[in-house]
C-alpha atoms as a PDB file:
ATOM      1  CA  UNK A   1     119.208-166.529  35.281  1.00  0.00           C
ATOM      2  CA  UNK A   2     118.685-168.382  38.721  1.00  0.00           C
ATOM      3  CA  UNK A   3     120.922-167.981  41.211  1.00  0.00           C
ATOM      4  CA  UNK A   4     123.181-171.536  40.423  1.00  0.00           C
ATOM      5  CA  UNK A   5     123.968-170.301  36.851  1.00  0.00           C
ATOM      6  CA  UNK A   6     124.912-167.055  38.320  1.00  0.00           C
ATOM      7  CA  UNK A   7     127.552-169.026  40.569  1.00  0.00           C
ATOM      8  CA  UNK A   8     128.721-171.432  37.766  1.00  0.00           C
ATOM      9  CA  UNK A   9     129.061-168.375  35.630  1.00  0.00           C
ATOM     10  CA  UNK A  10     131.317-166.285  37.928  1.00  0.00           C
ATOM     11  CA  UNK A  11     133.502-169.630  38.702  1.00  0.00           C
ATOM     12  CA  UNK A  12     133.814-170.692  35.179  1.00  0.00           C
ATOM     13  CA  UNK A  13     131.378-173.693  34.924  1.00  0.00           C
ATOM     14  CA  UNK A  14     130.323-174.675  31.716  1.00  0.00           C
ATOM     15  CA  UNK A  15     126.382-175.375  31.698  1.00  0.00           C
ATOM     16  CA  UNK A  16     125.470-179.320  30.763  1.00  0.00           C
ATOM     17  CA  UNK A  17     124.766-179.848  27.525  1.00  0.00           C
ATOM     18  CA  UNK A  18     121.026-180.992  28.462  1.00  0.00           C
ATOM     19  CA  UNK A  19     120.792-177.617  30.567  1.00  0.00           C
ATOM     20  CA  UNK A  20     121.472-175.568  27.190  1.00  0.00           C
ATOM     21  CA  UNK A  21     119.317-177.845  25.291  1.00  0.00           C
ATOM     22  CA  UNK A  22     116.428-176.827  28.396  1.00  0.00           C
ATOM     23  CA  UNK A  23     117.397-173.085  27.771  1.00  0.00           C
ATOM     24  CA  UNK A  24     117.184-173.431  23.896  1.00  0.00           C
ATOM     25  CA  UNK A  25     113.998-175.039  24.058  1.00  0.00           C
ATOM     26  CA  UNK A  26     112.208-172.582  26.835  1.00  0.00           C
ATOM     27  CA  UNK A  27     113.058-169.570  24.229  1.00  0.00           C
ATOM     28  CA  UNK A  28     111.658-171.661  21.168  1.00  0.00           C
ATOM     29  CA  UNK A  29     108.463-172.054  23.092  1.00  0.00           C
ATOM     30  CA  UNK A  30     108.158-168.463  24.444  1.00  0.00           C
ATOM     31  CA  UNK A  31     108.700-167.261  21.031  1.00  0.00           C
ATOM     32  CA  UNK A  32     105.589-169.554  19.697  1.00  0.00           C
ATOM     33  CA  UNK A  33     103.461-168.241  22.832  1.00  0.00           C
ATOM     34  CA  UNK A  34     104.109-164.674  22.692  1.00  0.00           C
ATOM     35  CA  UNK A  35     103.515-164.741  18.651  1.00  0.00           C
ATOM     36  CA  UNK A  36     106.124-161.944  18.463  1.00  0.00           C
ATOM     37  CA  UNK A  37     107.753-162.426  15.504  1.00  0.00           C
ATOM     38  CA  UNK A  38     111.873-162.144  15.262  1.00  0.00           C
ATOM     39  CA  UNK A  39     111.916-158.680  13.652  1.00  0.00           C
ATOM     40  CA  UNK A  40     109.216-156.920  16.168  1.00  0.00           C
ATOM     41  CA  UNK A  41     111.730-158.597  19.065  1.00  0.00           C
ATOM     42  CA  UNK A  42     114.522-157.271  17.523  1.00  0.00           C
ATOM     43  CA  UNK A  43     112.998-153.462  17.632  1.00  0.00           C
ATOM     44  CA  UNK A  44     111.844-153.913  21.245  1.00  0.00           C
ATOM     45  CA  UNK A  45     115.686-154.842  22.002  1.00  0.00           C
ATOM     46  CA  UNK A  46     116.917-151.848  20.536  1.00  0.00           C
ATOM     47  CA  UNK A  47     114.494-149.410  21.649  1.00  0.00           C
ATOM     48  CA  UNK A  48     115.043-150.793  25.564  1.00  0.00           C
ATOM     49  CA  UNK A  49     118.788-150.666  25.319  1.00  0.00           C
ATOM     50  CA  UNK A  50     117.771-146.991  23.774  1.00  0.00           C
ATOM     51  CA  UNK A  51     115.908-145.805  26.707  1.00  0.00           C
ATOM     52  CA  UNK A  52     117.709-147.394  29.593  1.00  0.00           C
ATOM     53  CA  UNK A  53     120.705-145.742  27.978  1.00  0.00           C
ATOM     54  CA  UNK A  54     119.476-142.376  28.520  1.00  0.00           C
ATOM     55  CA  UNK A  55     119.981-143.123  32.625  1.00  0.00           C
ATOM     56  CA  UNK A  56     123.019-145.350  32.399  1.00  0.00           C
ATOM     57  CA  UNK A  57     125.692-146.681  30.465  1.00  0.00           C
ATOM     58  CA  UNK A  58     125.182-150.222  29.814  1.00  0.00           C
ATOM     59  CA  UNK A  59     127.251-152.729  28.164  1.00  0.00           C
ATOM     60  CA  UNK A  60     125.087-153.607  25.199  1.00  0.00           C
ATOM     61  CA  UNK A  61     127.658-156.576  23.805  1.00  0.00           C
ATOM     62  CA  UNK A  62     127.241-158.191  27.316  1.00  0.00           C
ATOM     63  CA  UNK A  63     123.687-157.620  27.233  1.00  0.00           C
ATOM     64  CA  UNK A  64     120.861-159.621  26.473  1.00  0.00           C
ATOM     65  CA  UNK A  65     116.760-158.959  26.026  1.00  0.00           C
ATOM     66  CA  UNK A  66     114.913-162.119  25.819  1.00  0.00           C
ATOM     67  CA  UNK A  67     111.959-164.089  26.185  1.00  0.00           C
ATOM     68  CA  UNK A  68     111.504-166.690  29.437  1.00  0.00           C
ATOM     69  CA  UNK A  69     109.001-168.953  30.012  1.00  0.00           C
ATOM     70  CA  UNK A  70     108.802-170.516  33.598  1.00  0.00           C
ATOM     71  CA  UNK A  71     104.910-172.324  34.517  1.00  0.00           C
ATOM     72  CA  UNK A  72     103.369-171.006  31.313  1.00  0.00           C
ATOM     73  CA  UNK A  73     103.816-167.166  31.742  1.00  0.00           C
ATOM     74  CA  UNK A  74     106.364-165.642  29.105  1.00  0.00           C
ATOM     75  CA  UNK A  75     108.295-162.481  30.252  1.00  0.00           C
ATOM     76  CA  UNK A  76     110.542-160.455  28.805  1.00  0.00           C
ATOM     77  CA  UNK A  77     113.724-160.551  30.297  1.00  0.00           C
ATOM     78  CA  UNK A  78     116.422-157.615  30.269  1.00  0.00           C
ATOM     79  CA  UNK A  79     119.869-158.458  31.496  1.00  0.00           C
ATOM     80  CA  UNK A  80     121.854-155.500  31.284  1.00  0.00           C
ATOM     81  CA  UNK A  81     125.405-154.555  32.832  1.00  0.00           C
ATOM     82  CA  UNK A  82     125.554-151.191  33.805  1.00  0.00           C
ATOM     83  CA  UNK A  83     128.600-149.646  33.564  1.00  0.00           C
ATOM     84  CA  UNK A  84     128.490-146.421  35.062  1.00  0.00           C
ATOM     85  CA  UNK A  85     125.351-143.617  35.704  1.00  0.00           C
ATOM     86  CA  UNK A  86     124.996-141.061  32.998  1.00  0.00           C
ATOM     87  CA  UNK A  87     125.249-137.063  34.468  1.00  0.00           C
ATOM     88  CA  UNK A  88     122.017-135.828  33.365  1.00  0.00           C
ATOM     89  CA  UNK A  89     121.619-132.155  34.148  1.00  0.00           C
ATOM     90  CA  UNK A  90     118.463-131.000  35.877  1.00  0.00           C
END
């Protein structure tokens, strides 16, 4: 998320339609260049939200793991609101 969709998020803005269609089509294509297929992403998700968990609690309905390609590197993204710090005992 750059730093402009950050502001139109927090004042409302709805994103362009050709912006989503940009967004839409940078996931299709780090999908197809990271040959992870839907189901394997799927278990990553869950087993990130799993361990980062375990340190804080996170909003996992407002959160999001994805795939983001910018200049032909794919990373995986994890956008997660953190709601509080878990106690852990030491």
């Amino acid at each position: 998320m750059t730093l402009k969709d950050l502001i139109d998020k927090l004042l409302g803005r709805q994103p362009s339609s050709a912006s989503t269609a940009k967004q839409r089509l940078q996931l299709v294509l780090a999908h197809d260049r990271s040959d992870l297929n839907p189901e394997l992403l799927e278990q990553m998700r869950r087993e990130i939200l799993e361990v980062v968990a375990r340190y804080v609690e996170i909003d996992v309905e407002g959160g999001d793991v994805s795939l983001e390609t910018e200049d032909r590197v794919t990373a995986l993204v994890a956008n997660l609101p953190i709601r509080a710090t878990v106690n852990r005992p030491t």
